[in-house]
PDB file of N, CA and C in Angstrom:
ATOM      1  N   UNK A   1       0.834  -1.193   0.000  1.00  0.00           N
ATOM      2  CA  UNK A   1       0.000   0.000   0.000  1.00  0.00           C
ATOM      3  C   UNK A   1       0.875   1.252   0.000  1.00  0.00           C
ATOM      4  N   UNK A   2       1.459   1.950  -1.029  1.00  0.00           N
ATOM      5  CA  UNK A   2       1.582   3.043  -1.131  1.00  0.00           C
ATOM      6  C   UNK A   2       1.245   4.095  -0.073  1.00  0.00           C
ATOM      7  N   UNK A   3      -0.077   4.301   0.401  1.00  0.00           N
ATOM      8  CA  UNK A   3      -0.469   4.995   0.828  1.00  0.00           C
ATOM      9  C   UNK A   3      -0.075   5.261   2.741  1.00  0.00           C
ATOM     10  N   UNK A   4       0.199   3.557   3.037  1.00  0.00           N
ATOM     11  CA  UNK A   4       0.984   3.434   3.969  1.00  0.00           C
ATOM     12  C   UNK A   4       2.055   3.305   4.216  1.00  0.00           C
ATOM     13  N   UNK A   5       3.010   3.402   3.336  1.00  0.00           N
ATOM     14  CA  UNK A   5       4.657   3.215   3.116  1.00  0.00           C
ATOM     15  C   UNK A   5       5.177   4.729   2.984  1.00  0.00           C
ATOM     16  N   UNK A   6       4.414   5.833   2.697  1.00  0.00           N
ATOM     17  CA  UNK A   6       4.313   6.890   2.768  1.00  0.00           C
ATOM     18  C   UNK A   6       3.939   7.646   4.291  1.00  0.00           C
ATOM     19  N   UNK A   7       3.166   7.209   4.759  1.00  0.00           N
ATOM     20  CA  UNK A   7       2.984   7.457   6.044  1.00  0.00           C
ATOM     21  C   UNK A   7       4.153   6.783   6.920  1.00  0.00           C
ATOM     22  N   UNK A   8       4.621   5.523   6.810  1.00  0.00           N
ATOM     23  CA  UNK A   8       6.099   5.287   7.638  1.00  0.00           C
ATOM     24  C   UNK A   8       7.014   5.944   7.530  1.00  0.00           C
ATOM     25  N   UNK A   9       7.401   6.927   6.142  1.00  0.00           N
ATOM     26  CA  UNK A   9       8.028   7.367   5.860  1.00  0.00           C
ATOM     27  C   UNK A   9       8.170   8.587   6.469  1.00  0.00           C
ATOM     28  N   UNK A  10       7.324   9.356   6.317  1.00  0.00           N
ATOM     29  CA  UNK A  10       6.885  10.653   7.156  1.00  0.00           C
ATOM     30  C   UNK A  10       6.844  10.136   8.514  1.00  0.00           C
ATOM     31  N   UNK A  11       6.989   9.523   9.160  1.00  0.00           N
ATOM     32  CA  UNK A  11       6.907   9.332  10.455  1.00  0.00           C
ATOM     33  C   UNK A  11       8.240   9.192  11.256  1.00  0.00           C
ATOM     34  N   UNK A  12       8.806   8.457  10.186  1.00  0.00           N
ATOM     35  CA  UNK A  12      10.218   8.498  10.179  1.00  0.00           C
ATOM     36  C   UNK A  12      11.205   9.330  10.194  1.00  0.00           C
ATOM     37  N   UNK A  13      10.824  10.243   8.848  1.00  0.00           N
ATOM     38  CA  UNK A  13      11.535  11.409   8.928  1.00  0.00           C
ATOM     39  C   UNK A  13      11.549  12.229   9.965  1.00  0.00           C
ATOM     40  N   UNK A  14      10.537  12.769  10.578  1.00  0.00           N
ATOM     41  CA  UNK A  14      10.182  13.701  11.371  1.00  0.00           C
ATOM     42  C   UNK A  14      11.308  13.067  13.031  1.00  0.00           C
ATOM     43  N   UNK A  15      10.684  11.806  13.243  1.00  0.00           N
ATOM     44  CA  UNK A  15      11.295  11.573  14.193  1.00  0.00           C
ATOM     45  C   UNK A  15      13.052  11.439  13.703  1.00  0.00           C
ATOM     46  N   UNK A  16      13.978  11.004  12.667  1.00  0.00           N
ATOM     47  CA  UNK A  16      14.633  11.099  12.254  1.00  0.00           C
ATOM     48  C   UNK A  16      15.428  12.929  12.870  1.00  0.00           C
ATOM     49  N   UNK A  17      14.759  13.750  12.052  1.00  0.00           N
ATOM     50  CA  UNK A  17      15.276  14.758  12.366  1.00  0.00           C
ATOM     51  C   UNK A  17      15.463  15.686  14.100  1.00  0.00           C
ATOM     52  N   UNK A  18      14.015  14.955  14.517  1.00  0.00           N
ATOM     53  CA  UNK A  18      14.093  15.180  16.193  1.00  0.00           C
ATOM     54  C   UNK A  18      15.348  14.454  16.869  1.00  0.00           C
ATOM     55  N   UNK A  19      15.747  13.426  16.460  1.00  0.00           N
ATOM     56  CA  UNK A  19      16.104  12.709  17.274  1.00  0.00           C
ATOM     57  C   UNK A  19      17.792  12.785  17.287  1.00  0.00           C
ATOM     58  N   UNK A  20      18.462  13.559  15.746  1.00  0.00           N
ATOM     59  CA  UNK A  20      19.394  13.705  16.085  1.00  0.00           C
ATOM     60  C   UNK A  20      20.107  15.274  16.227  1.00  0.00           C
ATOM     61  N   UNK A  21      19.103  15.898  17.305  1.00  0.00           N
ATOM     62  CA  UNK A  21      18.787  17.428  17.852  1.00  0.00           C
ATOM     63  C   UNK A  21      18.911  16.449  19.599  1.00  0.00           C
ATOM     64  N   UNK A  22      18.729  15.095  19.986  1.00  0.00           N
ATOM     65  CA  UNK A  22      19.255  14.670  21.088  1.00  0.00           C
ATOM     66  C   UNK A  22      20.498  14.569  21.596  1.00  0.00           C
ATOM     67  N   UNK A  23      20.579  14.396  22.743  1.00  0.00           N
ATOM     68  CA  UNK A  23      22.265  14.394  23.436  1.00  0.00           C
ATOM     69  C   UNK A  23      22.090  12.903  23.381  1.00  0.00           C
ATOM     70  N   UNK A  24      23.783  12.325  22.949  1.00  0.00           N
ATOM     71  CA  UNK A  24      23.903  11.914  22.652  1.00  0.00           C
ATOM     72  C   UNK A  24      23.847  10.834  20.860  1.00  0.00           C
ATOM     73  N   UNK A  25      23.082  11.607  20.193  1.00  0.00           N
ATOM     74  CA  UNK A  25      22.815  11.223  18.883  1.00  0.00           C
ATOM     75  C   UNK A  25      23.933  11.246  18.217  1.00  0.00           C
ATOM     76  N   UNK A  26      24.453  10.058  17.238  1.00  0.00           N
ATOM     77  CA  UNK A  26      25.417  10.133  16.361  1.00  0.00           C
ATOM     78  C   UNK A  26      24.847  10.267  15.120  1.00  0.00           C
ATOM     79  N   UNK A  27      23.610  10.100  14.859  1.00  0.00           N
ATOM     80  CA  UNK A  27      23.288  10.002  13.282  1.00  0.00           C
ATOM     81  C   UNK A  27      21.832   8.899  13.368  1.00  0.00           C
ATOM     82  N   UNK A  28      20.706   9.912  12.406  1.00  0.00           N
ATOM     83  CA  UNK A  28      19.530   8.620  12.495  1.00  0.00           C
ATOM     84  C   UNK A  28      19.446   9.093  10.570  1.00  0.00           C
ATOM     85  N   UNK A  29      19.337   7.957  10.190  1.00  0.00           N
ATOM     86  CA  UNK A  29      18.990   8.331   8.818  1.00  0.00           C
ATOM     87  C   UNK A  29      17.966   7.189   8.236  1.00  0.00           C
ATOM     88  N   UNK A  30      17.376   7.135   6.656  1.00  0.00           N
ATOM     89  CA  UNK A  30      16.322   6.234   6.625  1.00  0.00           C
ATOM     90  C   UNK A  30      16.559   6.180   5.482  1.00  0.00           C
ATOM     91  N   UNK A  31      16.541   5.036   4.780  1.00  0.00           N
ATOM     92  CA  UNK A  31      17.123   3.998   3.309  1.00  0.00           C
ATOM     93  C   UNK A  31      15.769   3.407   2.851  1.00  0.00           C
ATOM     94  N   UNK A  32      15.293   3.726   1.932  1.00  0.00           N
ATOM     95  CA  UNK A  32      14.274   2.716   0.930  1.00  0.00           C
ATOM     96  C   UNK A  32      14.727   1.869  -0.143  1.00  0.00           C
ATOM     97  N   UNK A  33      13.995   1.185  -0.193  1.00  0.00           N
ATOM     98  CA  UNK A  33      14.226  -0.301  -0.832  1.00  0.00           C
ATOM     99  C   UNK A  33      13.014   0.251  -2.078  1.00  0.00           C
ATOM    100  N   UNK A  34      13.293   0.295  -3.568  1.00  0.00           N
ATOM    101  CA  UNK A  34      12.262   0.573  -4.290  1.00  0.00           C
ATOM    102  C   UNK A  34      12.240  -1.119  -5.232  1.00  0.00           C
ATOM    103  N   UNK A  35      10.766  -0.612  -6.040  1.00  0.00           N
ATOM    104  CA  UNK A  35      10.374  -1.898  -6.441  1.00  0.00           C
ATOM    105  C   UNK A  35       9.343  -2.350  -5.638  1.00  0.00           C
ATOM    106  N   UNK A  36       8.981  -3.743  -6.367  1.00  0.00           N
ATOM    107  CA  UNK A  36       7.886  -4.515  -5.623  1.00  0.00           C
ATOM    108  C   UNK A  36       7.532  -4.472  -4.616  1.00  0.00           C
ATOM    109  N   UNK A  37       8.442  -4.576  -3.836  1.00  0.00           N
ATOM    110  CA  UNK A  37       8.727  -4.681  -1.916  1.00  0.00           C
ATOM    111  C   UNK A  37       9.719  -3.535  -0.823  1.00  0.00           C
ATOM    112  N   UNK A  38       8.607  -2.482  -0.953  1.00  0.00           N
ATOM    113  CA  UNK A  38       8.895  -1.604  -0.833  1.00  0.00           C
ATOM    114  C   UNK A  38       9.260  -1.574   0.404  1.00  0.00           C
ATOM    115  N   UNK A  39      11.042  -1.627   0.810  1.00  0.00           N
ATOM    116  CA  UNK A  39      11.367  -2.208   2.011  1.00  0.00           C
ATOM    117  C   UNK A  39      12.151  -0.580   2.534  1.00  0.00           C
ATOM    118  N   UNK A  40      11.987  -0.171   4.032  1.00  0.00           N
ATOM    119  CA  UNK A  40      12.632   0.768   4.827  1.00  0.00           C
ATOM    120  C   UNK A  40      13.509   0.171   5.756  1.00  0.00           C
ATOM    121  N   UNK A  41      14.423   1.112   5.899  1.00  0.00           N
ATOM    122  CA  UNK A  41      15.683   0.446   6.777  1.00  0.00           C
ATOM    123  C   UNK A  41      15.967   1.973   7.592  1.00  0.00           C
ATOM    124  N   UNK A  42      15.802   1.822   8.843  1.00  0.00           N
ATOM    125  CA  UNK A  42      15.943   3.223   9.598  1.00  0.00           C
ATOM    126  C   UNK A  42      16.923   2.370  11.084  1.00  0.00           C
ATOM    127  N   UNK A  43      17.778   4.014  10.677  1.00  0.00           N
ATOM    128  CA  UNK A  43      18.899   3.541  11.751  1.00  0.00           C
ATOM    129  C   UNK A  43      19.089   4.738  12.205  1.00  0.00           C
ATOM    130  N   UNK A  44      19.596   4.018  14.019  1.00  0.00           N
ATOM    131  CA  UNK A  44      20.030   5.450  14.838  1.00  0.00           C
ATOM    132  C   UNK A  44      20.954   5.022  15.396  1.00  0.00           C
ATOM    133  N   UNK A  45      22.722   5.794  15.352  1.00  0.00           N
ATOM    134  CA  UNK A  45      24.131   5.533  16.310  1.00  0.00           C
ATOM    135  C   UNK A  45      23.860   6.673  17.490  1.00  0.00           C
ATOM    136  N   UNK A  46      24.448   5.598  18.372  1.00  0.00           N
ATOM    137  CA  UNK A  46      24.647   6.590  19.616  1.00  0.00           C
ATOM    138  C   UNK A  46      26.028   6.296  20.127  1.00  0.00           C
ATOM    139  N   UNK A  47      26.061   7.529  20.887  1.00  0.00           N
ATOM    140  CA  UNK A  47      27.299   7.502  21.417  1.00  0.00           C
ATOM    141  C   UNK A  47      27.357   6.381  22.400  1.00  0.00           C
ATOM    142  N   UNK A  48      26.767   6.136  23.795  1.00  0.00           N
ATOM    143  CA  UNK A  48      26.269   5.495  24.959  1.00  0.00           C
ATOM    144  C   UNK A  48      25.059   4.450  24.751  1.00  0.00           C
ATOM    145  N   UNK A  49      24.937   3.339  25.542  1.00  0.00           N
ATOM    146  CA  UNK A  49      24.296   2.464  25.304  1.00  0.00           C
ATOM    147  C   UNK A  49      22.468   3.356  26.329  1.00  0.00           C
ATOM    148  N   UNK A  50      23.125   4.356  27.714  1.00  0.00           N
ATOM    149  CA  UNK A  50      22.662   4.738  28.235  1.00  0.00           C
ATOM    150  C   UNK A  50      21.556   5.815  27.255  1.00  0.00           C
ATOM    151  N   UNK A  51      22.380   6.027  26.624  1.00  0.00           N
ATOM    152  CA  UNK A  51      21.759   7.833  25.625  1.00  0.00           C
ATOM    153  C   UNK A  51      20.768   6.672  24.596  1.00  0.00           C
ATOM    154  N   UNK A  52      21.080   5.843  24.550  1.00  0.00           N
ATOM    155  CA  UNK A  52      20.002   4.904  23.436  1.00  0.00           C
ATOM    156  C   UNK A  52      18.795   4.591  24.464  1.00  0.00           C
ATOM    157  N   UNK A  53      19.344   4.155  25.217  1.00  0.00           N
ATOM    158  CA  UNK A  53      18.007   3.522  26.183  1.00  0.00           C
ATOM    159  C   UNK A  53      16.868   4.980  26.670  1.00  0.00           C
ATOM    160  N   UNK A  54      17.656   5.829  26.955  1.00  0.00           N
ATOM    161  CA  UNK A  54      17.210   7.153  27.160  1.00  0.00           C
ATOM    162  C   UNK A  54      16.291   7.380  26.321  1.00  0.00           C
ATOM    163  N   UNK A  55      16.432   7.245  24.759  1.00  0.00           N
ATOM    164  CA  UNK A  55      15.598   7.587  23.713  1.00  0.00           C
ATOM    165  C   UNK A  55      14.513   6.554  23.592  1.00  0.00           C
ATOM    166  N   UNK A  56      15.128   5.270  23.529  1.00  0.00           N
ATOM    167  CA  UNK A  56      13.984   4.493  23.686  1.00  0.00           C
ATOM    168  C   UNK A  56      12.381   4.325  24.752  1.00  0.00           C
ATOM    169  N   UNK A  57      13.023   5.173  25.506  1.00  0.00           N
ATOM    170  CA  UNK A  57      12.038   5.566  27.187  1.00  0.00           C
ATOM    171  C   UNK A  57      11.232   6.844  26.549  1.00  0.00           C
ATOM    172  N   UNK A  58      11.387   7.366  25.854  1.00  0.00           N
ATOM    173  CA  UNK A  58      10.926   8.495  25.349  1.00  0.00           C
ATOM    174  C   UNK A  58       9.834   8.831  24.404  1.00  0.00           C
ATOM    175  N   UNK A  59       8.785   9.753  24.474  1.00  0.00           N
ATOM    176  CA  UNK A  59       7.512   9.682  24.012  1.00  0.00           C
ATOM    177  C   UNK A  59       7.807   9.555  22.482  1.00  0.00           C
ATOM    178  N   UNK A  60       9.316  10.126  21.991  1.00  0.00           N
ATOM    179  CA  UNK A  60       9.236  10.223  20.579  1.00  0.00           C
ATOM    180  C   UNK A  60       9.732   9.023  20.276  1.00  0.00           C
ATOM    181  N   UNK A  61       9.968   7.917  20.339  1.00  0.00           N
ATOM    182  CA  UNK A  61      10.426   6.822  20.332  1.00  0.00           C
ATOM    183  C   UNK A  61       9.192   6.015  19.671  1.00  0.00           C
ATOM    184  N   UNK A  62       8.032   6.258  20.605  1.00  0.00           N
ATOM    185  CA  UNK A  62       6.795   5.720  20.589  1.00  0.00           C
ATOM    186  C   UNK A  62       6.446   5.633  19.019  1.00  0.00           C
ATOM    187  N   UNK A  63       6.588   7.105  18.435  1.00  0.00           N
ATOM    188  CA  UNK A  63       6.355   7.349  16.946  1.00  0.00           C
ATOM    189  C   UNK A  63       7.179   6.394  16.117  1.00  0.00           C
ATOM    190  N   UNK A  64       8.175   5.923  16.560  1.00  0.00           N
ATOM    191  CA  UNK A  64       9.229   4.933  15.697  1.00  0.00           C
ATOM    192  C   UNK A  64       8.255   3.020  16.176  1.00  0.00           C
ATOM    193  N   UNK A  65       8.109   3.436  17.070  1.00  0.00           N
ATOM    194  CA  UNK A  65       6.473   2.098  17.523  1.00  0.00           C
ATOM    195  C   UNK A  65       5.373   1.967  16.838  1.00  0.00           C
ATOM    196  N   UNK A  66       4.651   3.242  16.442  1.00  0.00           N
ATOM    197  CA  UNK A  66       4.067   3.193  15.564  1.00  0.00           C
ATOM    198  C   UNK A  66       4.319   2.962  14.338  1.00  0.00           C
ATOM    199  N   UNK A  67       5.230   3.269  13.729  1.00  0.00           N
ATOM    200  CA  UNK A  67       5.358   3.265  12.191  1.00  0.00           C
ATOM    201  C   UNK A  67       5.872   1.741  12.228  1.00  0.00           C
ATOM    202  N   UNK A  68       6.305   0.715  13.115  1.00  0.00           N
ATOM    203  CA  UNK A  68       6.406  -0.253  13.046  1.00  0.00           C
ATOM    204  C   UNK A  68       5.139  -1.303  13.180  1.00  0.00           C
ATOM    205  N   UNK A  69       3.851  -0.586  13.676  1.00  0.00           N
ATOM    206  CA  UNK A  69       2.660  -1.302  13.880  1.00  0.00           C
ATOM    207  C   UNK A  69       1.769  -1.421  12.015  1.00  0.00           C
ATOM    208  N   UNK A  70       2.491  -0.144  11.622  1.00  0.00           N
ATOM    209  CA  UNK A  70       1.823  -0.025  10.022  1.00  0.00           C
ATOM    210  C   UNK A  70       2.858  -1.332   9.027  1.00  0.00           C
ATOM    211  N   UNK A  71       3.707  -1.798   9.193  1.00  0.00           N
ATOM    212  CA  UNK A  71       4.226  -2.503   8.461  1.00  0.00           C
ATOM    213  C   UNK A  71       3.188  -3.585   8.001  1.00  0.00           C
ATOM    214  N   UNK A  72       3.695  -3.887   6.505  1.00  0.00           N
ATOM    215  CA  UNK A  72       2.789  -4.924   6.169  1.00  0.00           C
ATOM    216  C   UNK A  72       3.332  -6.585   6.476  1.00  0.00           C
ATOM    217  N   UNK A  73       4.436  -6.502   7.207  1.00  0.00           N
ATOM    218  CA  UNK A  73       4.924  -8.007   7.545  1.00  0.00           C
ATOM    219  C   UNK A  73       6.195  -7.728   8.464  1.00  0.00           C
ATOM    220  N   UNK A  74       5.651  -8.788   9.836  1.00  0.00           N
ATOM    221  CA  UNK A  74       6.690  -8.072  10.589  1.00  0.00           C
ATOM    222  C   UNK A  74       8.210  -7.648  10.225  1.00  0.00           C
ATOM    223  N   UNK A  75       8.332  -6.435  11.446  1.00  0.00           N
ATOM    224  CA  UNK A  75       9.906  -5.801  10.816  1.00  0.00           C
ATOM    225  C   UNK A  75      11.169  -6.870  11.191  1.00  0.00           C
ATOM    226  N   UNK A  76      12.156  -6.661  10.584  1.00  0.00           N
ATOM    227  CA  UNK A  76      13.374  -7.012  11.431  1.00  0.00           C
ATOM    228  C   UNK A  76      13.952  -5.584  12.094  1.00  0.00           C
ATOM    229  N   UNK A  77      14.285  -6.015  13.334  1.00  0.00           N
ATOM    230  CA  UNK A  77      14.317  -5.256  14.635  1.00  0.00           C
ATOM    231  C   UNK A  77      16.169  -5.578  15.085  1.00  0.00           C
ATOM    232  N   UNK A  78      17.082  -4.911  14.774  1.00  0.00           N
ATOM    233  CA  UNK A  78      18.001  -5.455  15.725  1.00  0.00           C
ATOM    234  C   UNK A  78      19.085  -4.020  16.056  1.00  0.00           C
ATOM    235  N   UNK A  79      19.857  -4.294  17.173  1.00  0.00           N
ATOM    236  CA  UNK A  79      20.261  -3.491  18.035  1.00  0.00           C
ATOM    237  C   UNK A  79      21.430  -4.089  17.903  1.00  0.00           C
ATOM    238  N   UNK A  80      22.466  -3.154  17.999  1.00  0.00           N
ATOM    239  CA  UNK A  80      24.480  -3.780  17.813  1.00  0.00           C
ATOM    240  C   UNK A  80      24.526  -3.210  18.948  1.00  0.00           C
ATOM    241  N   UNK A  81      25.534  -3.881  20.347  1.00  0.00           N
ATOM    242  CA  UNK A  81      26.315  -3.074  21.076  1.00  0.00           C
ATOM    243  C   UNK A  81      27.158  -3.866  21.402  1.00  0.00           C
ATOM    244  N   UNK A  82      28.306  -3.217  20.429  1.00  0.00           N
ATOM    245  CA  UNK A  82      29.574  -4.287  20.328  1.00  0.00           C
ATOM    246  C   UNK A  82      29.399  -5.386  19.465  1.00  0.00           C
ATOM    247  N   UNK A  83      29.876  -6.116  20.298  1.00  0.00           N
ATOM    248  CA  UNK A  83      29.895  -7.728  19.062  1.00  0.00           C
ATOM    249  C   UNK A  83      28.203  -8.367  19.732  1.00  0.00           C
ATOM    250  N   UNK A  84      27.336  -7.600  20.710  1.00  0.00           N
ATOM    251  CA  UNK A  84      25.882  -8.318  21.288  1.00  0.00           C
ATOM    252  C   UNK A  84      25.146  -7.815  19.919  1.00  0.00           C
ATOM    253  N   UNK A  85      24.242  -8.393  19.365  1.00  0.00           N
ATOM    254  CA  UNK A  85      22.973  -8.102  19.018  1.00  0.00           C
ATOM    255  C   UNK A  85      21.714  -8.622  19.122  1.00  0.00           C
ATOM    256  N   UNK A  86      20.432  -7.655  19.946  1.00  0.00           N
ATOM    257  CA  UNK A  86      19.452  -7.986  20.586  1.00  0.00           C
ATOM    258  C   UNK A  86      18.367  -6.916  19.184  1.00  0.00           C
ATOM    259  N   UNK A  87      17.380  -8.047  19.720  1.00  0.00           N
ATOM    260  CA  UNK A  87      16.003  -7.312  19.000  1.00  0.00           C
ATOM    261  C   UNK A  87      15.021  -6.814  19.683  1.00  0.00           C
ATOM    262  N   UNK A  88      13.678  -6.825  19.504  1.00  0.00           N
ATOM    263  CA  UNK A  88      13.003  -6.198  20.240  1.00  0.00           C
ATOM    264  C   UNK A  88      12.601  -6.883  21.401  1.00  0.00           C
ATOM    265  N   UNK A  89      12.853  -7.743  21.797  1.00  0.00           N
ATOM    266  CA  UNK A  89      12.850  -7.593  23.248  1.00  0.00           C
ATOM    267  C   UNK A  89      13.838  -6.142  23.905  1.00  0.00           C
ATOM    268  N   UNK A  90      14.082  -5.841  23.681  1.00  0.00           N
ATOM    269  CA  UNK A  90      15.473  -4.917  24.327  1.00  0.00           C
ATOM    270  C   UNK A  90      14.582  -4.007  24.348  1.00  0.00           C
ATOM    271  N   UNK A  91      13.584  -3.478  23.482  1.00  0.00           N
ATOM    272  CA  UNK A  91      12.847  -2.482  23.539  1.00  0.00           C
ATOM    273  C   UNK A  91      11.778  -2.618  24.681  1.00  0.00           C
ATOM    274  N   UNK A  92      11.480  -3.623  24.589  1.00  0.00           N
ATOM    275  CA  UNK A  92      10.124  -4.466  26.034  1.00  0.00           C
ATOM    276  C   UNK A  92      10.784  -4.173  26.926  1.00  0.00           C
ATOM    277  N   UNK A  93      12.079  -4.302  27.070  1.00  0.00           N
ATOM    278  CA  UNK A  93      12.612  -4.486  28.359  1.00  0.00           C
ATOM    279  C   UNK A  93      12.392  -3.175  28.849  1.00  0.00           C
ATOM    280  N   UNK A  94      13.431  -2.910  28.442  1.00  0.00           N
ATOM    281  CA  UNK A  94      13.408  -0.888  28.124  1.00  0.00           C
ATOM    282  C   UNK A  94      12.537  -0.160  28.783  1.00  0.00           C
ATOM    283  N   UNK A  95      11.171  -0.237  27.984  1.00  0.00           N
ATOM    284  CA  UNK A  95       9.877   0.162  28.313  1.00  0.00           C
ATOM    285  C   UNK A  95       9.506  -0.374  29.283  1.00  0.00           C
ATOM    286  N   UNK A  96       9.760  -1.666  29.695  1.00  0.00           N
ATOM    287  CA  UNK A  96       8.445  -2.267  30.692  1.00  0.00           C
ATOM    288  C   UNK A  96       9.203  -1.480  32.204  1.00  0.00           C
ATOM    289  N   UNK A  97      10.777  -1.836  32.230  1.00  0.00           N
ATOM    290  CA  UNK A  97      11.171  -1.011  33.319  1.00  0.00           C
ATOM    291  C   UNK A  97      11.088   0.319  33.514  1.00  0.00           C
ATOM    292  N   UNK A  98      10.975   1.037  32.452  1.00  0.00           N
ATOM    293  CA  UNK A  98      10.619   2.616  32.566  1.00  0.00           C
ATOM    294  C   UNK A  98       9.740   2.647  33.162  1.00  0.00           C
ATOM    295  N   UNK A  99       8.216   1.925  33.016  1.00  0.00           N
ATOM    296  CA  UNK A  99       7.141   1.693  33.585  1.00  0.00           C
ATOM    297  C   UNK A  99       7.108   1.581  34.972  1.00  0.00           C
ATOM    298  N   UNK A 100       7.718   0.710  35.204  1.00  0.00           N
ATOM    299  CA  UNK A 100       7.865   0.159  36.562  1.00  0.00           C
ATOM    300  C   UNK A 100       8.551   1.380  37.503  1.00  0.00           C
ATOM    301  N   UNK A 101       9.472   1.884  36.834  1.00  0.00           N
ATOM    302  CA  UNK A 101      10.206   2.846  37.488  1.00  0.00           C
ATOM    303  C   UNK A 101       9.140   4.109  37.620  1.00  0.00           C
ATOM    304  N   UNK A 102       8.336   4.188  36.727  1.00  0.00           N
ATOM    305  CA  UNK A 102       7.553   6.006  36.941  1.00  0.00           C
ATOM    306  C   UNK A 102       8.065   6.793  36.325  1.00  0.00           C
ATOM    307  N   UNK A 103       8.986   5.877  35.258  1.00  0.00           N
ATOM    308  CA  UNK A 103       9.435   7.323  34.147  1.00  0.00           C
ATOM    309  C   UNK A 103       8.944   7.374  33.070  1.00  0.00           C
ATOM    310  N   UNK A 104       8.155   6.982  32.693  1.00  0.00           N
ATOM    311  CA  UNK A 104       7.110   7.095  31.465  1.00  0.00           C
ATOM    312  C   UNK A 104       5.653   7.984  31.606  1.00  0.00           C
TER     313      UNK A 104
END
């Protein structure tokens, strides 16, 4: 759907440009895949594993949640720190303890 691959896109961007106006941000940028299978690839470096988790706790984060609920087949999700790579659980985690803590 066009009409929704366009809307990830814009959702993306926006948070894209918020996000590297954060402390700690090294760079968020966003890659399309054209053709049939119209595939997005959005990435964010951080300096600190802390300054990532920080963002992930964060209302604008949520918007990068959403544009992952519009996909038409689930995303691949993964996180580098160092030679570890975790997927979205890391984000559950993230969130569920923010929760717990009262910082959300």
């Amino acid at each position: 759907m066009p009409d929704k691959h366009l809307a990830v896109i814009e959702i993306l961007m926006s948070v894209a440009t918020m996000t590297r106006l954060k402390h700690g941000c090294m760079g968020s940028d966003i890659y399309e895949q054209s053709g049939d299978r119209q595939k997005i690839l959005y990435m964010e470096k951080w300096q600190s594993k802390e300054d990532m988790h920080r963002h992930i706790r964060s209302d604008l984060y949520l918007r990068v949640l959403n544009a992952i609920e519009l996909a038409n087949e689930p995303p691949e999700i993964c996180f580098h720190e160092g030679s570890e790579t975790t997927g979205i659980e890391l984000i559950e985690a993230i969130r569920i303890e923010s929760k717990v803590k009262g910082d959300m």
